[in-house]
N, C-alpha and C. Protein backbone atom coordinates (compact mmCIF):
# COMPACT_ATOMS: atom_id res chain seq x y z
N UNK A 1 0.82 -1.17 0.00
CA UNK A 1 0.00 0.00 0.00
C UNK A 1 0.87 1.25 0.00
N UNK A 2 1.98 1.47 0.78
CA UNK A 2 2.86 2.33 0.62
C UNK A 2 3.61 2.89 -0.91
N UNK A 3 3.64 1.98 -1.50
CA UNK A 3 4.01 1.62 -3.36
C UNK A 3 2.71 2.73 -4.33
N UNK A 4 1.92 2.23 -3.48
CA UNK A 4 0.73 2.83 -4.27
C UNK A 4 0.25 4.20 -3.70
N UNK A 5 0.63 4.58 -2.76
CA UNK A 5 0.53 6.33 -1.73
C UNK A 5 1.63 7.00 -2.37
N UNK A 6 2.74 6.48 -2.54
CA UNK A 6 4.28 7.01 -2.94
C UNK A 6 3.92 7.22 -4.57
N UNK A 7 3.43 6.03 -4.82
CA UNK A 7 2.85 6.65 -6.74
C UNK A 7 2.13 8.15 -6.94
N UNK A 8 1.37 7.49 -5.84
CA UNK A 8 0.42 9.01 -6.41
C UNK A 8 0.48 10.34 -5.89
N UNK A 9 1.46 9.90 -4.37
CA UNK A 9 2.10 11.44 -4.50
C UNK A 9 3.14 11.97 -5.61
N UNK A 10 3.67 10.91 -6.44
CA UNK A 10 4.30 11.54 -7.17
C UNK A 10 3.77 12.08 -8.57
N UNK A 11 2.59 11.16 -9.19
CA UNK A 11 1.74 11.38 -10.14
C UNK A 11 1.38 13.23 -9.85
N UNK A 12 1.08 13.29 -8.46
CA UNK A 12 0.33 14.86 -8.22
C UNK A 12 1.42 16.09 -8.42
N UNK A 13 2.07 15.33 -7.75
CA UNK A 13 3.39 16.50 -7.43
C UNK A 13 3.93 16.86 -9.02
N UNK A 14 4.11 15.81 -10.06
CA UNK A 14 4.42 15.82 -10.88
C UNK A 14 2.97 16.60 -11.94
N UNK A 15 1.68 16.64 -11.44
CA UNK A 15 0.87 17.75 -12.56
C UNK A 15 0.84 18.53 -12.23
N UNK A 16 0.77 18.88 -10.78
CA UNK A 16 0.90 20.62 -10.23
C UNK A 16 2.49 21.07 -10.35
N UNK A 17 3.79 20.55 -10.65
CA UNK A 17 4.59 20.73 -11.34
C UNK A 17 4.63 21.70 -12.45
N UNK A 18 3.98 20.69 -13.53
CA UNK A 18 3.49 20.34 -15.09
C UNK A 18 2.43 22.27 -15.15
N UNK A 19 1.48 21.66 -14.24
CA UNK A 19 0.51 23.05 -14.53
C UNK A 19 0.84 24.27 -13.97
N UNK A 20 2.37 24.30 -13.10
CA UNK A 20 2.77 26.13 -13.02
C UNK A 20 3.68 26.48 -14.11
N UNK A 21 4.60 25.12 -14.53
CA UNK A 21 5.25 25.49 -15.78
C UNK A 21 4.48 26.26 -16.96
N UNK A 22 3.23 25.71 -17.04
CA UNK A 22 2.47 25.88 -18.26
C UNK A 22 2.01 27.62 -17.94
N UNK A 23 1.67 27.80 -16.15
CA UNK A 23 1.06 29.14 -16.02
C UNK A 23 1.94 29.99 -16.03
N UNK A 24 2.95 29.59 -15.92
CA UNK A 24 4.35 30.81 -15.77
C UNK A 24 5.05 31.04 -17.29
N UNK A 25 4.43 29.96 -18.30
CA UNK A 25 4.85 30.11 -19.57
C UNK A 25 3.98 31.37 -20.23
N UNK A 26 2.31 31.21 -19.94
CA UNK A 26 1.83 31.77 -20.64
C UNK A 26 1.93 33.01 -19.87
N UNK A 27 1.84 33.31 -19.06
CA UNK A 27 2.19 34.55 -17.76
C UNK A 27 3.32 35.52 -18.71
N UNK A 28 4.76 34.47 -19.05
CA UNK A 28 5.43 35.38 -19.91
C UNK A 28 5.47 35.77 -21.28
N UNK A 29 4.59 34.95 -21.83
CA UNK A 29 3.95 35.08 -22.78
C UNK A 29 3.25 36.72 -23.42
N UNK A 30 2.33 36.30 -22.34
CA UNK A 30 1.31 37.47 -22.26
C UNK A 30 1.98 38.88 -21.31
N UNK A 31 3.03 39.01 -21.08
CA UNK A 31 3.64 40.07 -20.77
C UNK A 31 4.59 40.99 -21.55
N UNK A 32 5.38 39.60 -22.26
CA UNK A 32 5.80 40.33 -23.64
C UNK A 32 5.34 40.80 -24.19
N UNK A 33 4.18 40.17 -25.46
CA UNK A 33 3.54 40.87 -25.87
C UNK A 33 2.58 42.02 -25.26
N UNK A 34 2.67 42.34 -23.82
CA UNK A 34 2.32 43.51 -23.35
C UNK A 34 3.26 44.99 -23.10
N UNK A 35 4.40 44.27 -23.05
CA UNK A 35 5.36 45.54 -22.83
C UNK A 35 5.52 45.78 -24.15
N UNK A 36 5.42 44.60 -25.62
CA UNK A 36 5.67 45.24 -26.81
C UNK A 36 4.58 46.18 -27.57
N UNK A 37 3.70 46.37 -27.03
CA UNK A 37 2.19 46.95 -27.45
C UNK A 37 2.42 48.23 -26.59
N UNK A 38 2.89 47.85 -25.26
CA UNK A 38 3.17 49.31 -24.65
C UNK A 38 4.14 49.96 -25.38
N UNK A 39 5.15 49.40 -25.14
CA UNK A 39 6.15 50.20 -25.99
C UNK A 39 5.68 50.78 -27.53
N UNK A 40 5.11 49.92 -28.38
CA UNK A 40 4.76 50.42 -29.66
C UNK A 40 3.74 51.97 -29.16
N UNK A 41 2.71 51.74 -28.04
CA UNK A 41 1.98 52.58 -28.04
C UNK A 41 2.09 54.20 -27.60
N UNK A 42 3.49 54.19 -26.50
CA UNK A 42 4.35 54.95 -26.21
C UNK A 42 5.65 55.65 -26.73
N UNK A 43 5.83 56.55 -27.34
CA UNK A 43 6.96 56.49 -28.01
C UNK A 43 8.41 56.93 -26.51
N UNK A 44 9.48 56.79 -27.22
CA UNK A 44 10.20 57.28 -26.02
C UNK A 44 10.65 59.00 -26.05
N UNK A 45 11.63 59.10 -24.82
CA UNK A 45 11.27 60.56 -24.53
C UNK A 45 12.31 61.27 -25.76
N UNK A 46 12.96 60.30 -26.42
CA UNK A 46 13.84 60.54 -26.86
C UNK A 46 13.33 61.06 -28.22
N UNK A 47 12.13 60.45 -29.14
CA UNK A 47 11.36 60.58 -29.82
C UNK A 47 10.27 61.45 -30.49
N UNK A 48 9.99 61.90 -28.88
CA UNK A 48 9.26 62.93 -28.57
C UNK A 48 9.69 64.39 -28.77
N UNK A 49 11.04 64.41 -28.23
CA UNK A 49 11.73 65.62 -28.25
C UNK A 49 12.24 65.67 -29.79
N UNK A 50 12.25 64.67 -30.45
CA UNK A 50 12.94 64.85 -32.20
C UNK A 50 11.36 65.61 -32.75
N UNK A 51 10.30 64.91 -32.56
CA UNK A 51 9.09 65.45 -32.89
C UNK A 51 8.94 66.69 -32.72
N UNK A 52 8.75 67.29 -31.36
CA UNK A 52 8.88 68.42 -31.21
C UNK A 52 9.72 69.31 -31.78
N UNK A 53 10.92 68.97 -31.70
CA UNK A 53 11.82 69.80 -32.82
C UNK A 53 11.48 70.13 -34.51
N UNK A 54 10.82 68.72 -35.06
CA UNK A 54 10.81 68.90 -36.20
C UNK A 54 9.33 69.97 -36.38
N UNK A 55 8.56 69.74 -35.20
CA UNK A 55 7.11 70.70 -35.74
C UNK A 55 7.28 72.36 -35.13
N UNK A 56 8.22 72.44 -34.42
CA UNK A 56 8.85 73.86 -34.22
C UNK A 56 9.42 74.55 -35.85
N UNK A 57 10.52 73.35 -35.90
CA UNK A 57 10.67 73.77 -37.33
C UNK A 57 10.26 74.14 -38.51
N UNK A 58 9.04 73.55 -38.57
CA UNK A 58 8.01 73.12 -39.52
C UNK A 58 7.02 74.71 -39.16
N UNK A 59 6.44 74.97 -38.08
CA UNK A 59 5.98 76.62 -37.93
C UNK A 59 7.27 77.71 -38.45
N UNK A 60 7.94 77.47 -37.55
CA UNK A 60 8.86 78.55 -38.25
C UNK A 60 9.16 78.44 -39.54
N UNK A 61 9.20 77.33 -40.30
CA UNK A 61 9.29 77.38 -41.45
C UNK A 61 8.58 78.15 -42.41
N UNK A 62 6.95 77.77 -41.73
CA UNK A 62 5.61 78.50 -42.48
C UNK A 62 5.19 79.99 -42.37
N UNK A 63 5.67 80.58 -40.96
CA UNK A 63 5.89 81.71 -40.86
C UNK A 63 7.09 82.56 -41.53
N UNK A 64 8.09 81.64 -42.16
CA UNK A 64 8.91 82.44 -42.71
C UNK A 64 8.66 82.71 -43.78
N UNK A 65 7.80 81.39 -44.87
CA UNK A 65 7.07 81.81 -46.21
C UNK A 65 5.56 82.87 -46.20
N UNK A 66 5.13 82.96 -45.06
CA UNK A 66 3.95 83.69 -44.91
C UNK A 66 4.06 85.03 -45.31
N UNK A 67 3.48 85.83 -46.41
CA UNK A 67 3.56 86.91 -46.99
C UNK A 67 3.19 88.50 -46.19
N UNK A 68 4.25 88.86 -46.12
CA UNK A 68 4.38 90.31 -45.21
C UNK A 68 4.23 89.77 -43.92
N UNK A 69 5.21 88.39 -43.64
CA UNK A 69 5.25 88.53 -42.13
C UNK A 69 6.90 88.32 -41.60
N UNK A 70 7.51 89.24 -40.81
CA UNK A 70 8.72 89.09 -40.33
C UNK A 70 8.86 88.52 -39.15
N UNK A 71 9.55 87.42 -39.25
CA UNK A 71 10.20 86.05 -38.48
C UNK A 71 11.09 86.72 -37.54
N UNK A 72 11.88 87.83 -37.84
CA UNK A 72 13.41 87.37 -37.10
C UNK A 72 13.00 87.50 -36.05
N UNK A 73 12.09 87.97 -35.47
CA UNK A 73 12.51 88.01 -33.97
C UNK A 73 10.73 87.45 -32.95
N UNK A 74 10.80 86.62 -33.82
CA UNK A 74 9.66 85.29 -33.13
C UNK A 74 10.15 83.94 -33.56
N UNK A 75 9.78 83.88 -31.95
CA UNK A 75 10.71 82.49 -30.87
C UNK A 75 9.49 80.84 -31.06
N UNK A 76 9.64 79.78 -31.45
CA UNK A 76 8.86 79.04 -31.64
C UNK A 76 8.72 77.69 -30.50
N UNK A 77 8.15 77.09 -29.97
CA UNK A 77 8.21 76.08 -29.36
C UNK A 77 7.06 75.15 -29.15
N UNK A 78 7.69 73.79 -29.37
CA UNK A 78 6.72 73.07 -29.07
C UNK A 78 6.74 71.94 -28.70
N UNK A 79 5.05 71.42 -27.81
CA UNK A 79 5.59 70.42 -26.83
C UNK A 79 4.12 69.87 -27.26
N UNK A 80 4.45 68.54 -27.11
CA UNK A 80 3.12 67.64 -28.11
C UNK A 80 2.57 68.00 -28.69
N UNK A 81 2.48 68.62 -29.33
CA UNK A 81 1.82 69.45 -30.48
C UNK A 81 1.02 70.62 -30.19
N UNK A 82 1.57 70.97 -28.96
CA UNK A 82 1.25 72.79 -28.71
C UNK A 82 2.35 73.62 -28.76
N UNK A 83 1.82 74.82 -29.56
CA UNK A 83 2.64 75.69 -30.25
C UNK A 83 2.44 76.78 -28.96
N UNK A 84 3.79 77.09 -28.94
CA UNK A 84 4.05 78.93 -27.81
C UNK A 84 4.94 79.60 -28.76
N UNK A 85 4.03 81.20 -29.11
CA UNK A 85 4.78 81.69 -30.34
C UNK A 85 5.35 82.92 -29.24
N UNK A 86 6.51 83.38 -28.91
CA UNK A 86 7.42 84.43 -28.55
C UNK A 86 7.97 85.46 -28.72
N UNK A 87 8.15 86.33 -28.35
CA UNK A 87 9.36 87.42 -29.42
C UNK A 87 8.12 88.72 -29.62
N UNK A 88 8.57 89.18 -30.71
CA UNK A 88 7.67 90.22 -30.79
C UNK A 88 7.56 90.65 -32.86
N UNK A 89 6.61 91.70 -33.24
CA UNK A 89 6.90 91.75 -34.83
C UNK A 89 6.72 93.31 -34.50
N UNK A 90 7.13 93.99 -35.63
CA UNK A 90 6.87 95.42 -35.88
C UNK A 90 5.71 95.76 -36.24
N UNK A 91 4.40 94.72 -36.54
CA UNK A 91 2.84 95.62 -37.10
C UNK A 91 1.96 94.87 -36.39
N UNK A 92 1.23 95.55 -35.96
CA UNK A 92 0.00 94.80 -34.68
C UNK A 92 0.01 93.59 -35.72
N UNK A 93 -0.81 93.86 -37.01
CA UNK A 93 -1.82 92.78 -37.62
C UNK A 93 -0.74 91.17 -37.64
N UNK A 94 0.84 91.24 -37.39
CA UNK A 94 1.47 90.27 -37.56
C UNK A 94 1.03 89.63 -36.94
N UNK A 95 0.50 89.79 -35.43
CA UNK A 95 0.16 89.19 -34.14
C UNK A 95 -0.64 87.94 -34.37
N UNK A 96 -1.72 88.40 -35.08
CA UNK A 96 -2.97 87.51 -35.38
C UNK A 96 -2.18 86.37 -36.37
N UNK A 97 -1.36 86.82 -37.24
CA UNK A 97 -1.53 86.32 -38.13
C UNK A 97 -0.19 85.09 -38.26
N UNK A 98 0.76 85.64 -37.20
CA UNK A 98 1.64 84.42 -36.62
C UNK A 98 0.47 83.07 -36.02
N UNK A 99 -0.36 83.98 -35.48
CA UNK A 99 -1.16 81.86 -34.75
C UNK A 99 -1.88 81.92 -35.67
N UNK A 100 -2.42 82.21 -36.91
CA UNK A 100 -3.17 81.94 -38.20
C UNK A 100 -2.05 80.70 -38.60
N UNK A 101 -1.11 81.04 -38.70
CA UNK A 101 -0.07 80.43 -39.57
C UNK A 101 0.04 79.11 -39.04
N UNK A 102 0.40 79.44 -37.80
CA UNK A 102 1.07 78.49 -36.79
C UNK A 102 -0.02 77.38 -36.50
N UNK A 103 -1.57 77.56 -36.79
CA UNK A 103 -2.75 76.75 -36.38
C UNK A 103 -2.86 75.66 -38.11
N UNK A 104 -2.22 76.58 -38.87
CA UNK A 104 -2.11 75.86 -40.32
C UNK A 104 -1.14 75.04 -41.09
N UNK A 105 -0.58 74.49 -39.79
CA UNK A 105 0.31 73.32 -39.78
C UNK A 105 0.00 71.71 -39.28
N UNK A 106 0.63 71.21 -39.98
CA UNK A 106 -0.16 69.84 -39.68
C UNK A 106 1.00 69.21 -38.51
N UNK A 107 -0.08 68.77 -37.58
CA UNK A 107 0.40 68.08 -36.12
C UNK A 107 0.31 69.19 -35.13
N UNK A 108 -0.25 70.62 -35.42
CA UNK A 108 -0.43 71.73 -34.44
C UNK A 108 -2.07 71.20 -33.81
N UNK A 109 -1.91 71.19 -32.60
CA UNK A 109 -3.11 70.47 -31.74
C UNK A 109 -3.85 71.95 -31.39
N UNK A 110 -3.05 73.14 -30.89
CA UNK A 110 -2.97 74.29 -30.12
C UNK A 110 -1.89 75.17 -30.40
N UNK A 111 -2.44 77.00 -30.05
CA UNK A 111 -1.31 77.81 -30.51
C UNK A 111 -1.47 78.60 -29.21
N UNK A 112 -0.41 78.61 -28.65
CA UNK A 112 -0.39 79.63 -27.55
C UNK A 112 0.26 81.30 -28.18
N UNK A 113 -0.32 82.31 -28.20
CA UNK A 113 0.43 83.13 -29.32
C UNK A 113 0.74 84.56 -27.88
N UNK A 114 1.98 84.52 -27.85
CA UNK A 114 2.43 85.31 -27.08
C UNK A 114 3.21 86.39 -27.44
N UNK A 115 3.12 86.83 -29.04
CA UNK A 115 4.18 87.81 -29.82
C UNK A 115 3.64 88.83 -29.22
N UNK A 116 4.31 89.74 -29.09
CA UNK A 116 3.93 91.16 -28.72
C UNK A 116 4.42 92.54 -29.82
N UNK A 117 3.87 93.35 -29.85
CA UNK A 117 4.30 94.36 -30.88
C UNK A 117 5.45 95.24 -29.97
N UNK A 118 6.91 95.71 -31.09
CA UNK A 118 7.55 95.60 -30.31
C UNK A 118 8.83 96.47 -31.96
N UNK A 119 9.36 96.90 -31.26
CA UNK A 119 10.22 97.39 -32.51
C UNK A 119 11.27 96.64 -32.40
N UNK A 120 11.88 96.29 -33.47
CA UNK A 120 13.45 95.71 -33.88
C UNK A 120 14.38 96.35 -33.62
N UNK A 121 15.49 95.72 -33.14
CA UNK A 121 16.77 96.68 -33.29
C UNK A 121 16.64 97.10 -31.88
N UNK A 122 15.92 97.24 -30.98
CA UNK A 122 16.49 98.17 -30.12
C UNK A 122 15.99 99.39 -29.89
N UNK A 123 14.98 99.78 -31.11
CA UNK A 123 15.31 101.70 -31.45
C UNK A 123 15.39 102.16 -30.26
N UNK A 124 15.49 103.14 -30.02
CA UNK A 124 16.02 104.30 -29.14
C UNK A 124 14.64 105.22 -28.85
């Protein structure tokens, strides 16, 4: 009788074995493919900041082709796809027409427009 107690503790020991292998397989399974879905769904910070750079660029770019409007001395920035326009222009109507510009870019979510009228140079 002992032959046959000793079997079947080992029969047991040996499927509850068997069935954490199997739960700890699919456990990592299903985690990989969770950190890889996160990750796809997240970009990194590193990514983010190239983005941002390129859609800073991309306003200032459009404000520099924008007709009768002077750039040099508006400041651009942006952070997930909100625009903060800076600096200042020499004619009120530029004001408006920097976050016109800046809203007519693609990946602009928001324009924070903070130019102020303001003379160049310094004058005296």
């Amino acid at each position: 009788m002992n032959a046959v107690d000793l079997l079947k503790v080992l029969v047991v020991s040996g499927c509850v074995a068997g069935a954490s292998c199997v739960y700890a397989q699919s456990s990592d399974a299903a985690a990989t493919s969770g950190d890889t879905a996160a990750a796809a769904a997240a970009p990194s910070a590193k990514q983010v900041r190239a983005a941002d750079r390129k859609l800073a660029r991309d306003v200032r770019r459009a404000l520099a082709k924008a007709q009768g409007f002077d750039v040099s001395n508006v400041f651009v920035r942006a952070r997930s796809g909100a625009i903060t326009l800076t600096g200042s222009v020499p004619e009120g109507d530029q004001i408006q027409q920097a976050a016109d510009v800046a809203k007519g870019v693609a990946g602009v979510k928001s324009v924070t427009n903070r130019v102020s009228l303001g003379v160049q140079g310094g004058g005296n």
